[in-house]
N, C-alpha and C. Protein backbone atom coordinates (compact mmCIF):
# COMPACT_ATOMS: atom_id res chain seq x y z
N UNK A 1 0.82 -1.20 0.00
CA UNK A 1 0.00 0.00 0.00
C UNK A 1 0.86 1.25 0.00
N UNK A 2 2.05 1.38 1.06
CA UNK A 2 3.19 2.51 0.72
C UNK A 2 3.20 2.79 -0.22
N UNK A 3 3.55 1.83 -1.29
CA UNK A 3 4.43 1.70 -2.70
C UNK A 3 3.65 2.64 -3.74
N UNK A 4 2.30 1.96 -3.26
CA UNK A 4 1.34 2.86 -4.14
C UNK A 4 1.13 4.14 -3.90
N UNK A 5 0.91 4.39 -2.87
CA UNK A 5 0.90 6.24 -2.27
C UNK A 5 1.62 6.79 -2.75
N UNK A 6 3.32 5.57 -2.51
CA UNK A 6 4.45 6.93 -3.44
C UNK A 6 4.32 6.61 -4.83
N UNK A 7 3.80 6.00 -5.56
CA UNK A 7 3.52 6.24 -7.07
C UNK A 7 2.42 7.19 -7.16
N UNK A 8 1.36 7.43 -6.25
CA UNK A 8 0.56 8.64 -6.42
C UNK A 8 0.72 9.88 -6.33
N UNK A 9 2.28 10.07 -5.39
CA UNK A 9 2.61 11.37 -5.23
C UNK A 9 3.01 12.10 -6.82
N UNK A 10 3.03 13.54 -6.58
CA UNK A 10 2.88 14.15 -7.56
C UNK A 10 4.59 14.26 -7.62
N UNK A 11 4.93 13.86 -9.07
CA UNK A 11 6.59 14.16 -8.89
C UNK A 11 7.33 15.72 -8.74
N UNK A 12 6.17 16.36 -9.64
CA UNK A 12 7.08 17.81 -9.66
C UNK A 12 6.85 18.40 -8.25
N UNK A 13 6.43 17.61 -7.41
CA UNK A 13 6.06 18.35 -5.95
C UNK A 13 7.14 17.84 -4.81
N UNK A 14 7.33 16.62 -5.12
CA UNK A 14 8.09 15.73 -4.19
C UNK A 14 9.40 14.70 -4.88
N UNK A 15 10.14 14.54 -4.23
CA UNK A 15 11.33 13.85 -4.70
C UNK A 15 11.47 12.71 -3.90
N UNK A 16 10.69 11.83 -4.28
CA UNK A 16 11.14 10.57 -3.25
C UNK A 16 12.32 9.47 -3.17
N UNK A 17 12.41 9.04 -2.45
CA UNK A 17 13.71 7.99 -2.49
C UNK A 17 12.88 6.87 -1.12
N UNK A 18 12.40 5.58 -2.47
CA UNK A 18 11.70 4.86 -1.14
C UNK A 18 12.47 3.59 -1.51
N UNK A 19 12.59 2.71 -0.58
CA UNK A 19 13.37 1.22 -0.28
C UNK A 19 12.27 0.51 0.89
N UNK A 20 12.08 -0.97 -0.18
CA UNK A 20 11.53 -1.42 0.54
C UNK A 20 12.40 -2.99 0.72
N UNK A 21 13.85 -2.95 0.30
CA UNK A 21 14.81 -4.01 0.63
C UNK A 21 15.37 -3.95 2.26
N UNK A 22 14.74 -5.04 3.10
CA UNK A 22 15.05 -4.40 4.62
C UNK A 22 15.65 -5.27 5.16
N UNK A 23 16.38 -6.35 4.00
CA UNK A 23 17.35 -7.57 4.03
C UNK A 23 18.82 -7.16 3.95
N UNK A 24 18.94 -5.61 3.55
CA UNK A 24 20.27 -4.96 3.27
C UNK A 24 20.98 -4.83 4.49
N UNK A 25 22.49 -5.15 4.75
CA UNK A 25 23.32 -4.86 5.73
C UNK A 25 23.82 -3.82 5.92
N UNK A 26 24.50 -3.93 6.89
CA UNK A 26 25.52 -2.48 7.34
C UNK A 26 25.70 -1.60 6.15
N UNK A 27 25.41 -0.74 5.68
CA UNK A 27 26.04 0.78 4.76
C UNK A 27 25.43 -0.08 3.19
N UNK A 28 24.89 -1.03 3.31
CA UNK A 28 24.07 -1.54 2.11
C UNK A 28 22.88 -0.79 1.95
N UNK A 29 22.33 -0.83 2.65
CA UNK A 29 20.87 0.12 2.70
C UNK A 29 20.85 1.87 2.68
N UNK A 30 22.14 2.24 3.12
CA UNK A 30 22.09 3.79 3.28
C UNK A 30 22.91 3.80 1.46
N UNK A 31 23.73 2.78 1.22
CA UNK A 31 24.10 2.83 -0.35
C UNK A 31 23.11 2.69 -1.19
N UNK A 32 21.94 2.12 -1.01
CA UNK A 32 21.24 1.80 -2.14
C UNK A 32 20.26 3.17 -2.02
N UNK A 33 19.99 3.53 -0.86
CA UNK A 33 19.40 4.56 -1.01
C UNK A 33 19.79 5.80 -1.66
N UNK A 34 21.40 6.11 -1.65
CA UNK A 34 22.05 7.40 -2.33
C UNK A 34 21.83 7.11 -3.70
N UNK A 35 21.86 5.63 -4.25
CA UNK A 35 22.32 5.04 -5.79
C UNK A 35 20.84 5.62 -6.27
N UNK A 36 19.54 5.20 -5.30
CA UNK A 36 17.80 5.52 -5.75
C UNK A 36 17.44 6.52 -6.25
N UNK A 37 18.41 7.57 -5.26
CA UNK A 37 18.81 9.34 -5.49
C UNK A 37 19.40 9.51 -6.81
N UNK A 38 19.97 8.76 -7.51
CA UNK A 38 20.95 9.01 -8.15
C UNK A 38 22.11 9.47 -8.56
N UNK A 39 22.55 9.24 -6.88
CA UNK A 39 23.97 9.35 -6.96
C UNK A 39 25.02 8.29 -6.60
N UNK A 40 26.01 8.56 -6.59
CA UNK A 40 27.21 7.31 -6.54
C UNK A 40 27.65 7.56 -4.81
N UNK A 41 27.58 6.15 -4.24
CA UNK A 41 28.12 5.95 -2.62
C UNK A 41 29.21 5.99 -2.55
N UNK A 42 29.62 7.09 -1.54
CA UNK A 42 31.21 7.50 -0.99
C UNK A 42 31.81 6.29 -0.28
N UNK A 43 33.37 6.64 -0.41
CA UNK A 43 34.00 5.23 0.31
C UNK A 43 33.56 5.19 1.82
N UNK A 44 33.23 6.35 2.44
CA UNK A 44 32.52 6.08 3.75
C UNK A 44 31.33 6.28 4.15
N UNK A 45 30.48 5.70 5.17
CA UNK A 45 29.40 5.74 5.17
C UNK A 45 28.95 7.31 5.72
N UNK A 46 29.74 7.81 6.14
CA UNK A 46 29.57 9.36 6.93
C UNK A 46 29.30 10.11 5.84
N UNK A 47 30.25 9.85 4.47
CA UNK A 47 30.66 10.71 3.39
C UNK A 47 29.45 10.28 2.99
N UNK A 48 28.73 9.40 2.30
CA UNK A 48 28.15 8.83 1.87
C UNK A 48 26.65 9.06 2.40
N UNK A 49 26.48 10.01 3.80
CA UNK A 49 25.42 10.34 4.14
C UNK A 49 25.28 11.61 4.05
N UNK A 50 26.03 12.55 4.19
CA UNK A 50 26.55 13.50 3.88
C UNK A 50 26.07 13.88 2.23
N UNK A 51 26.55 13.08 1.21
CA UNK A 51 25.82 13.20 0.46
C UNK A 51 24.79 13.66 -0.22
N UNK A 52 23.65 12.39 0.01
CA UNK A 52 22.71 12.26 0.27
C UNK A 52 21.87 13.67 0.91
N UNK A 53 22.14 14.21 1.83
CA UNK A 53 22.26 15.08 2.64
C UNK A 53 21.61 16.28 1.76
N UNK A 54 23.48 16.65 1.64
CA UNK A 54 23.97 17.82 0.71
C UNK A 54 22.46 17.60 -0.73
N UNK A 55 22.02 16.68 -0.80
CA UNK A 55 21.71 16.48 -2.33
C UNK A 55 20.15 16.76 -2.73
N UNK A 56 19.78 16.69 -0.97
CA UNK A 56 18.31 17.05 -1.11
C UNK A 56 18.12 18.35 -0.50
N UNK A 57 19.10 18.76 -0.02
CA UNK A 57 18.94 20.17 0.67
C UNK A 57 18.99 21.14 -0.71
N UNK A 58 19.84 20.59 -1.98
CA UNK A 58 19.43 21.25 -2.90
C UNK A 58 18.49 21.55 -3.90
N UNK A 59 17.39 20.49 -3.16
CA UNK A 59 16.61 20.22 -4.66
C UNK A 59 15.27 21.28 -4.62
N UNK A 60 14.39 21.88 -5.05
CA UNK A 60 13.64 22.64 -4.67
C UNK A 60 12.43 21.85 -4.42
N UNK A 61 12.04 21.11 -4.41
CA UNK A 61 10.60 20.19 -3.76
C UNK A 61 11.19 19.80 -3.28
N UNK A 62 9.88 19.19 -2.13
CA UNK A 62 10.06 18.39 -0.92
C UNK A 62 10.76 17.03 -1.09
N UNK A 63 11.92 16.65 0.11
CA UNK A 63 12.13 15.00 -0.33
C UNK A 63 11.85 14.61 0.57
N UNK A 64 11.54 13.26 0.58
CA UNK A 64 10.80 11.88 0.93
C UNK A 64 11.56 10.99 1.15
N UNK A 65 12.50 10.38 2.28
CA UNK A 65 12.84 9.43 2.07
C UNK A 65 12.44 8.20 2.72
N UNK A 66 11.96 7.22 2.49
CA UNK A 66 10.68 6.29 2.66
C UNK A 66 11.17 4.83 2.76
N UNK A 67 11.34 4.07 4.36
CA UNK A 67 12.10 2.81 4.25
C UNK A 67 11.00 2.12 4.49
N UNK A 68 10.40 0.85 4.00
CA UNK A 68 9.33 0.41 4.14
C UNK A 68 9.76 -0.90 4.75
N UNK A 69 8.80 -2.04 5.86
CA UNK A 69 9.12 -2.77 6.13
C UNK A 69 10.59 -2.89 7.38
N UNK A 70 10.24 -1.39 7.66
CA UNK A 70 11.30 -1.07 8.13
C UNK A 70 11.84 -2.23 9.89
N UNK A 71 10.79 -2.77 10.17
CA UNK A 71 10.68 -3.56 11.39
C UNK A 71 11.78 -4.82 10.89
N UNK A 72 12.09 -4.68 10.50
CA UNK A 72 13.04 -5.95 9.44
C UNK A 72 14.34 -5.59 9.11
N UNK A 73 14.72 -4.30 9.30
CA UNK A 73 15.54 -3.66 8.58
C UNK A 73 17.14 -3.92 10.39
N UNK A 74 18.14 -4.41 9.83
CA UNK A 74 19.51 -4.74 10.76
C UNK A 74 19.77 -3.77 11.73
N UNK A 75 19.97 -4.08 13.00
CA UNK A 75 20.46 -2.91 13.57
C UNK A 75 21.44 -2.12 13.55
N UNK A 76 22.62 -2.30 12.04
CA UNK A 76 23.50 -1.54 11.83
C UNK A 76 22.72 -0.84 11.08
N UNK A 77 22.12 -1.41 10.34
CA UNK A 77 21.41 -0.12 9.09
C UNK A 77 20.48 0.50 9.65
N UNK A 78 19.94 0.40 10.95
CA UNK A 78 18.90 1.75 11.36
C UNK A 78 19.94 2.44 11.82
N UNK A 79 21.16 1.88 12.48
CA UNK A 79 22.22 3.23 12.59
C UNK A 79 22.57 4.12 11.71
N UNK A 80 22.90 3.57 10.62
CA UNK A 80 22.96 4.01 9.05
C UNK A 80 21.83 4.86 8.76
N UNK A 81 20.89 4.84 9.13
CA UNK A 81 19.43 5.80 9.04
C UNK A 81 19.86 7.45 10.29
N UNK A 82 20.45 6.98 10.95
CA UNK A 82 20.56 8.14 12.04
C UNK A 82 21.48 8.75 11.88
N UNK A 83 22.51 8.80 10.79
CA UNK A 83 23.24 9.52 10.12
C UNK A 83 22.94 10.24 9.34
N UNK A 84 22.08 10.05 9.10
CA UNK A 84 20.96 10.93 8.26
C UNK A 84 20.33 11.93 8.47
N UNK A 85 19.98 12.02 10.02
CA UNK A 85 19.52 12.56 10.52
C UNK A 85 19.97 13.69 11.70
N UNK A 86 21.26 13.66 11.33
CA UNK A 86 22.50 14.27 12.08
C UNK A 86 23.13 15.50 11.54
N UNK A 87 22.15 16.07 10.54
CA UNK A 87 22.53 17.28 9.76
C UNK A 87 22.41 18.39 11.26
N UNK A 88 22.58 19.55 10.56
CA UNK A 88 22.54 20.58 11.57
C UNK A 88 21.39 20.94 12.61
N UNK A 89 21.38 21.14 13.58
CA UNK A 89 19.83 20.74 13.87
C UNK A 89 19.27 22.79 14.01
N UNK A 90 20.35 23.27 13.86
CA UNK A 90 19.45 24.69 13.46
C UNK A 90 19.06 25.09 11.86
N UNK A 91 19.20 24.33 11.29
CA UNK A 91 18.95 24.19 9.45
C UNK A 91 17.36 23.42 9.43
N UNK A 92 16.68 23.88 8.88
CA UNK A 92 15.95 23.13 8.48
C UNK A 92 15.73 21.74 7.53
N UNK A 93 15.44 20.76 8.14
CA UNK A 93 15.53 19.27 7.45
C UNK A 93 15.32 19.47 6.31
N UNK A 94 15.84 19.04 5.59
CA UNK A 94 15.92 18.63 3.88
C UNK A 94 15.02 17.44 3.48
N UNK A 95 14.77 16.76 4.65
CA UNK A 95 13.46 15.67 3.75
C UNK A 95 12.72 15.29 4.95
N UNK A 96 12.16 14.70 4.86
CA UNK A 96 11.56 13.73 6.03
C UNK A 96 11.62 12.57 5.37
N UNK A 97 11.62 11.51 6.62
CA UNK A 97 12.36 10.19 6.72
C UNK A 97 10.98 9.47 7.39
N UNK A 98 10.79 8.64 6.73
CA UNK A 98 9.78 8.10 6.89
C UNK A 98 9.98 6.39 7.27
N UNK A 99 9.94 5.80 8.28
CA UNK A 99 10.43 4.42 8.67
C UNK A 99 8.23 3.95 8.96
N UNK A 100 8.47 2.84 7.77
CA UNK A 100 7.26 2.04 8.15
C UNK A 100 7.07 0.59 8.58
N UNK A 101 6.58 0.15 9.26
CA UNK A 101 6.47 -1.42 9.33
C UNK A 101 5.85 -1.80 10.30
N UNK A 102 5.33 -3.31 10.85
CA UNK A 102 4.39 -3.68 12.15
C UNK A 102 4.80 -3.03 13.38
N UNK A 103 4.15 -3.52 14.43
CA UNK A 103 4.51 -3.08 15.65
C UNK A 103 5.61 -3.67 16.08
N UNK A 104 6.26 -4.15 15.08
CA UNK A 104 7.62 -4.63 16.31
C UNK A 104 8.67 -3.68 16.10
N UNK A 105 8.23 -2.67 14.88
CA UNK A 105 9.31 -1.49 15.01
C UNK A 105 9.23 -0.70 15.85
N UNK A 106 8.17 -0.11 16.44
CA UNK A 106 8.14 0.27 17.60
C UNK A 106 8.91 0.12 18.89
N UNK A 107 8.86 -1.38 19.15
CA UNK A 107 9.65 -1.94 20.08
C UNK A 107 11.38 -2.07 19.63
N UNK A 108 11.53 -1.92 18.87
CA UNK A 108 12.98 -1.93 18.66
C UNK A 108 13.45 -0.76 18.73
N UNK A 109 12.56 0.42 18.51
CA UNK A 109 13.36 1.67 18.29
C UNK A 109 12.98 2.06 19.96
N UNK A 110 12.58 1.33 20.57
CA UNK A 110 12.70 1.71 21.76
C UNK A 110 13.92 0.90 22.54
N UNK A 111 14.64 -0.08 21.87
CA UNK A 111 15.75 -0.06 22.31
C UNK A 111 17.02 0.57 22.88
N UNK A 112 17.84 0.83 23.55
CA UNK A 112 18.46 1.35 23.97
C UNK A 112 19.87 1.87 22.99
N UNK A 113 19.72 0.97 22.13
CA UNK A 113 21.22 1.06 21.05
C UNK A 113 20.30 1.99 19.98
N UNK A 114 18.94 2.33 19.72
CA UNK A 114 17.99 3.23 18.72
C UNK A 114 17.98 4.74 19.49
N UNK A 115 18.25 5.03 20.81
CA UNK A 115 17.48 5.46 21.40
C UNK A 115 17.94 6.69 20.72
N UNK A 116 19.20 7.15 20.32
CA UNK A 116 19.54 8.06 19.54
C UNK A 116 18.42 8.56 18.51
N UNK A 117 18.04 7.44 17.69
CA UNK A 117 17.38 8.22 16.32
C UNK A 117 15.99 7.74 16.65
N UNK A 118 15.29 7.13 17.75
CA UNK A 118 14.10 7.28 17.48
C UNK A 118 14.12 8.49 18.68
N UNK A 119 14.95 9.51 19.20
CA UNK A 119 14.78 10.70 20.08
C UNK A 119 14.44 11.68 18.48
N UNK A 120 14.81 11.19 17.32
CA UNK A 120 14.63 11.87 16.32
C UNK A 120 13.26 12.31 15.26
N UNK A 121 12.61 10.91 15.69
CA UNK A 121 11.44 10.58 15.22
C UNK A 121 10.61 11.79 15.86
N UNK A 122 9.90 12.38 15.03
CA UNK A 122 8.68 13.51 15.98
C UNK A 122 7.05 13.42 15.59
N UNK A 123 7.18 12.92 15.03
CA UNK A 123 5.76 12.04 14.64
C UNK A 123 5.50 10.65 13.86
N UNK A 124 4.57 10.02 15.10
CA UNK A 124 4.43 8.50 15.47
C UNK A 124 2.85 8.43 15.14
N UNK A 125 2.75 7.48 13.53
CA UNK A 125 1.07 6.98 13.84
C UNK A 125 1.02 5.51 13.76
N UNK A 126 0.01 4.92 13.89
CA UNK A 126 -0.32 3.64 14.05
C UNK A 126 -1.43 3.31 13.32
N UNK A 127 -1.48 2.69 12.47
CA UNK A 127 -2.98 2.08 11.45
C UNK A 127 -3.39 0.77 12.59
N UNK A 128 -4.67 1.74 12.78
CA UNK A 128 -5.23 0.60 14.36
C UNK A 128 -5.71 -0.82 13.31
N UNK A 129 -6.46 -1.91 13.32
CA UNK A 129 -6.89 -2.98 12.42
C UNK A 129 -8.04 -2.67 12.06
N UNK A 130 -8.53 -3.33 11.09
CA UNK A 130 -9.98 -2.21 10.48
C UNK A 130 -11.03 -3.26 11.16
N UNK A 131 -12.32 -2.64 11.36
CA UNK A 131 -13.52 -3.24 12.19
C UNK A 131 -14.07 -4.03 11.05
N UNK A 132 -14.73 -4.70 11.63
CA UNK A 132 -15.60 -5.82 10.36
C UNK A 132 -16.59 -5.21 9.44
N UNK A 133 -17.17 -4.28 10.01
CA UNK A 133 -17.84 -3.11 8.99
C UNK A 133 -16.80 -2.80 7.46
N UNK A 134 -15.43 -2.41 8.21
CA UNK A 134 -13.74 -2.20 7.36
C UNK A 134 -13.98 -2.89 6.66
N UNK A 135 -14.13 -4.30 6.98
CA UNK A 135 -13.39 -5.21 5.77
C UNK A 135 -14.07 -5.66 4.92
N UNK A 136 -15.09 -5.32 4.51
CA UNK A 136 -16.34 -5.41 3.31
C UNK A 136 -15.53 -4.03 2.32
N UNK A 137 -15.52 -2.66 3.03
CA UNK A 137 -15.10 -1.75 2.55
C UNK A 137 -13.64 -2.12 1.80
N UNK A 138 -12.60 -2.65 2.48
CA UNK A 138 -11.55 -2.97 2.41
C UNK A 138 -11.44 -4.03 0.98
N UNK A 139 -11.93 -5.08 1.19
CA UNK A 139 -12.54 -5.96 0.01
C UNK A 139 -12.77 -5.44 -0.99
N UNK A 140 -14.00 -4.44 -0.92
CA UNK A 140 -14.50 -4.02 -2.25
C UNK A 140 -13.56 -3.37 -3.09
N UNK A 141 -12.77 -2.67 -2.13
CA UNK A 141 -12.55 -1.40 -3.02
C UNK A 141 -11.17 -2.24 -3.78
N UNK A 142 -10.68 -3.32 -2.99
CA UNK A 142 -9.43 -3.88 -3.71
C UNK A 142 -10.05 -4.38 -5.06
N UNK A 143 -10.96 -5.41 -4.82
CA UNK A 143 -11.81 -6.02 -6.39
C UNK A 143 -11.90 -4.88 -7.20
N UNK A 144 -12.85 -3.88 -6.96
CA UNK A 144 -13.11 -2.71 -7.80
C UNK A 144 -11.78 -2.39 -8.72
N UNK A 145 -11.19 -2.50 -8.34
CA UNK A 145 -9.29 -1.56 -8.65
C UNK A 145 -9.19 -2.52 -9.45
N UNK A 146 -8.94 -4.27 -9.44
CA UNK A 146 -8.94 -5.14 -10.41
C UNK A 146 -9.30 -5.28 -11.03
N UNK A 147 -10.69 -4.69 -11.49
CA UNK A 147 -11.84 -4.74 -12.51
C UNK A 147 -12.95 -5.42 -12.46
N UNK A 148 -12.87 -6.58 -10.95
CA UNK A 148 -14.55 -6.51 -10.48
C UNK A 148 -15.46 -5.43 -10.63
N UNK A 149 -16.64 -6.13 -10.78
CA UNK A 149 -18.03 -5.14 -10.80
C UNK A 149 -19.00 -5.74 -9.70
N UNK A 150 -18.32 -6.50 -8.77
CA UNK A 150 -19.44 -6.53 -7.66
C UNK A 150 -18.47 -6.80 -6.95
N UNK A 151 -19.21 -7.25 -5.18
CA UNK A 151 -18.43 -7.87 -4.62
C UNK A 151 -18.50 -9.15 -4.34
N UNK A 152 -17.29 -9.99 -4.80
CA UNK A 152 -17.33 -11.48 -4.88
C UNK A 152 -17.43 -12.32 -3.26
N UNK A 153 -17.30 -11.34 -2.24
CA UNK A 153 -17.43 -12.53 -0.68
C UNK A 153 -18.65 -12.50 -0.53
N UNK A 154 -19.35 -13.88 -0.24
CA UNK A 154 -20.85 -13.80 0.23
C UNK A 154 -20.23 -13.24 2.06
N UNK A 155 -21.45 -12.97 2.73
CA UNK A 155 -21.43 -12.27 3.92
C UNK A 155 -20.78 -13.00 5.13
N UNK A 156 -20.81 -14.46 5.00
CA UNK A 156 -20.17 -15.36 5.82
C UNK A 156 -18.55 -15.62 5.75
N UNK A 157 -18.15 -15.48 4.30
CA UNK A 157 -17.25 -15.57 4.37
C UNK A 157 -16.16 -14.04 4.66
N UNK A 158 -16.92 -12.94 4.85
CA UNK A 158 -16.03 -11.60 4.99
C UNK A 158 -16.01 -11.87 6.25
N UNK A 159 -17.11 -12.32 7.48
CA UNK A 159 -17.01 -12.56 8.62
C UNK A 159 -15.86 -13.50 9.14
N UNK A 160 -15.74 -14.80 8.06
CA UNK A 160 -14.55 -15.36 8.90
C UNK A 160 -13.21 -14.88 8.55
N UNK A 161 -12.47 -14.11 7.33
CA UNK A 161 -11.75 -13.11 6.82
C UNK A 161 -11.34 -12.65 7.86
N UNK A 162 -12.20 -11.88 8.38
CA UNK A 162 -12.25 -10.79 9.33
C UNK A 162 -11.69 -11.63 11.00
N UNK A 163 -12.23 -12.23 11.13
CA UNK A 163 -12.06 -13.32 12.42
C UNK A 163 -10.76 -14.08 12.21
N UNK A 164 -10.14 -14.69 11.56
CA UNK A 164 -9.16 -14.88 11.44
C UNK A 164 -7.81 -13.57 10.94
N UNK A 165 -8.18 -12.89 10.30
CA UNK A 165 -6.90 -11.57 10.44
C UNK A 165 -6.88 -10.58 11.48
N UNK A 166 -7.68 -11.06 11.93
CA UNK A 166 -8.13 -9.76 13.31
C UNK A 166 -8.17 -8.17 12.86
N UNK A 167 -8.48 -8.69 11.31
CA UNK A 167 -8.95 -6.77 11.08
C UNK A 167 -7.59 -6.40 10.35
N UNK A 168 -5.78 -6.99 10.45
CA UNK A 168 -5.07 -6.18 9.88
C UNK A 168 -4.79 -6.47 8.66
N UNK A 169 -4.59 -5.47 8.01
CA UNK A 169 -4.80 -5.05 6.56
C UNK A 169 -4.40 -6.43 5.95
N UNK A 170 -2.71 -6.15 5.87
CA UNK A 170 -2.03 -6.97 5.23
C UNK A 170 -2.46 -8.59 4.82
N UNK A 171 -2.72 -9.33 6.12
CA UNK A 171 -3.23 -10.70 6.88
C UNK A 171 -4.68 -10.90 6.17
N UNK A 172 -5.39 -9.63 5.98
CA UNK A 172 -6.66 -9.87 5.29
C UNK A 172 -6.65 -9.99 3.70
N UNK A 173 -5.44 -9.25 3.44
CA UNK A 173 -5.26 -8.86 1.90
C UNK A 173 -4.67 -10.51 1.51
N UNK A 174 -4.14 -10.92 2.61
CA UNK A 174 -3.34 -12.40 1.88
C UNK A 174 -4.39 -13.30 1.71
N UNK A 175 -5.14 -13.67 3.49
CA UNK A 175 -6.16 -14.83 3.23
C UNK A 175 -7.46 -14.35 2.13
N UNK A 176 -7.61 -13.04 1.81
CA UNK A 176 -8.35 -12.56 0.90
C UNK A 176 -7.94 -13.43 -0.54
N UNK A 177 -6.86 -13.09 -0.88
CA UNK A 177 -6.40 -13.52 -2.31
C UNK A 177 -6.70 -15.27 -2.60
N UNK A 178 -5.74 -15.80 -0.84
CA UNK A 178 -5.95 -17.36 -0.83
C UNK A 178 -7.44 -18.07 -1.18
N UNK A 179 -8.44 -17.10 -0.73
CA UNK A 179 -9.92 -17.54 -0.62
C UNK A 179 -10.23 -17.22 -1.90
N UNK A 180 -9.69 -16.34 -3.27
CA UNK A 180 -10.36 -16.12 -4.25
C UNK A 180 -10.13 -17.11 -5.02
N UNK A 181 -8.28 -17.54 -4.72
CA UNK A 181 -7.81 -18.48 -6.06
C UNK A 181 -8.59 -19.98 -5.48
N UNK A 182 -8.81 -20.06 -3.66
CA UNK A 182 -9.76 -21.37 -3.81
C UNK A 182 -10.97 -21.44 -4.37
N UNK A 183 -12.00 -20.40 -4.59
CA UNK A 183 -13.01 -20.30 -5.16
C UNK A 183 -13.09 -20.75 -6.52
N UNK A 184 -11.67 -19.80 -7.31
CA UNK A 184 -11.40 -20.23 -8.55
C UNK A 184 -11.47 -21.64 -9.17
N UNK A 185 -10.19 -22.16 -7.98
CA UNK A 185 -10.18 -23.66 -8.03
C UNK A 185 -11.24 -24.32 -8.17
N UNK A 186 -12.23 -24.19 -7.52
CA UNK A 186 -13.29 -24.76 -7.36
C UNK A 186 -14.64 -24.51 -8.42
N UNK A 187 -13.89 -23.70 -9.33
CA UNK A 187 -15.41 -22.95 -10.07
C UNK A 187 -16.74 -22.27 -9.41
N UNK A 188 -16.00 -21.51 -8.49
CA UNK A 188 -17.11 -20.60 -7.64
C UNK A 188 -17.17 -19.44 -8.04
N UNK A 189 -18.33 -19.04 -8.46
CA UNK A 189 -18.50 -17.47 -8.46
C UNK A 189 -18.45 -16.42 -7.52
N UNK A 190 -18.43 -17.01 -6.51
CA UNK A 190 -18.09 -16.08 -5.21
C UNK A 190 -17.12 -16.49 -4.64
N UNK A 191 -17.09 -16.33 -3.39
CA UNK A 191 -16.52 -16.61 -2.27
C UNK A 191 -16.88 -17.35 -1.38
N UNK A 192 -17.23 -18.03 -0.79
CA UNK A 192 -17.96 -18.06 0.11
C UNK A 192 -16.92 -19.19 1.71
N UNK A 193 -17.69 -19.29 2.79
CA UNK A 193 -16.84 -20.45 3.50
C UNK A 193 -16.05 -21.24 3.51
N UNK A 194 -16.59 -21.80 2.46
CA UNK A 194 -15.47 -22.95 2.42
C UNK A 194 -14.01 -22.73 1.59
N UNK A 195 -14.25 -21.56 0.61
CA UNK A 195 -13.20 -21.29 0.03
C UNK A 195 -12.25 -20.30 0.99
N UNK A 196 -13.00 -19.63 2.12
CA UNK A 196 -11.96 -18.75 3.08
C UNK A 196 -11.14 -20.28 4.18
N UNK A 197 -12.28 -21.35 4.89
CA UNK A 197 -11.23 -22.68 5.03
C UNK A 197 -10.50 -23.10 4.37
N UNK A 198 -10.61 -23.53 2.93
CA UNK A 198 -9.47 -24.12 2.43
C UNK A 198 -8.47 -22.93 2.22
N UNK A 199 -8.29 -21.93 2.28
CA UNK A 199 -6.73 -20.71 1.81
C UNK A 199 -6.34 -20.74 3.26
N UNK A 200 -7.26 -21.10 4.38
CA UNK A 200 -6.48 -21.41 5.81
C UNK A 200 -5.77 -22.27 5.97
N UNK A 201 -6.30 -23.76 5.32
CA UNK A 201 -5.23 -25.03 5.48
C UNK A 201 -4.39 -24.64 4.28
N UNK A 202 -4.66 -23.79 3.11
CA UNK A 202 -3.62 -23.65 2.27
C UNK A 202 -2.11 -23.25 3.21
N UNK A 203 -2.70 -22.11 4.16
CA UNK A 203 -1.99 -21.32 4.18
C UNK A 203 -1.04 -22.04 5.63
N UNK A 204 -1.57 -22.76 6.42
CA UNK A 204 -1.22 -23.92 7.03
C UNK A 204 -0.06 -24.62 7.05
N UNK A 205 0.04 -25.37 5.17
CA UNK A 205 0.37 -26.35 5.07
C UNK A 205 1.73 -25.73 4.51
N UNK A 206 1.64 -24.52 4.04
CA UNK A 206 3.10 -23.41 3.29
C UNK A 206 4.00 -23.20 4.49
């Protein structure tokens, strides 16, 4: 869903630089991010943030720099993120830095070895899980975007959807998909129960 927001942003307004590789190591992730920028990574990672830095402080729109999945991302490379963030602090920031991912990023940047750069962080939101009312809404509007013209879950099966993801997005968007291709399988025009059980033992047995 990130990914898409930043393809919606307007380019001549904003300059983004988003990464959603959160498998990258030490000065791998702050490199791939300068390379996204389009520039070439210094032999050091200081220089190399610095950069980066220097590169958006020049640009005249806003920059964006956007790590997605970020709950995943090494604890050298969120250090690598707080170098970033170490510009002058009477200058005004050159981008905002945007770290996304479950709640376990939370808990890490409350670690004691983070405590540096999440003292940096100044605004914190949380996408609470959507209510079961949500996930009809949630449903539809994904089909719609695909080129459905109705909505394919009969009412029983958005209920157990919903009961098994506990409402969060992601978890609904998966057993969502699992329950369409079982329907498929099955030559169902909908959705219904038994096709949201079987993408559960599908999803089970993976």
């Amino acid at each position: 869903m990130l990914g898409h927001l930043v393809r919606e942003l307007d380019a001549t307004a904003y300059h983004v630089v988003y990464s959603s590789m959160s498998s990258l190591k030490a000065f791998g992730l702050l490199s791939y991010l300068v390379t996204k920028a389009g520039l070439r990574p210094r032999r050091f990672k200081g220089e190399t943030a610095h950069e980066l830095v220097t590169h958006c402080r020049g640009l005249a729109k806003r920059s964006l720099i956007i790590v997605d999945d970020a709950h995943l991302v090494p604890d050298d490379s969120l250090e690598d993120l707080r170098l970033l963030t170490g510009d002058s602090l009477d200058q005004k920031s050159p981008f905002a830095l945007v770290l996304a991912g479950q709640p376990l990023l939370r808990e890490r940047l409350a670690e004691p070895v983070h405590y540096a750069l999440a003292q940096r962080i100044t605004v914190r939101a949380r996408l609470r899980p959507l209510t079961d009312s949500e996930i009809t809404l949630f449903l539809d509007k994904h089909l719609r975007a695909a080129g459905a013209k109705s909505n394919l879950f009969e009412a029983g099966a958005v209920t157990l959807v919903f009961q098994h993801s506990r409402g969060i997005p992601r978890l609904t968007q998966n057993l969502a998909l699992g329950a369409l291709l079982a329907a498929a399988t099955a030559n169902k025009k909908t959705v219904d129960v038994d096709a949201v059980q079987q993408a559960l033992l599908d999803q089970e047995a993976t």
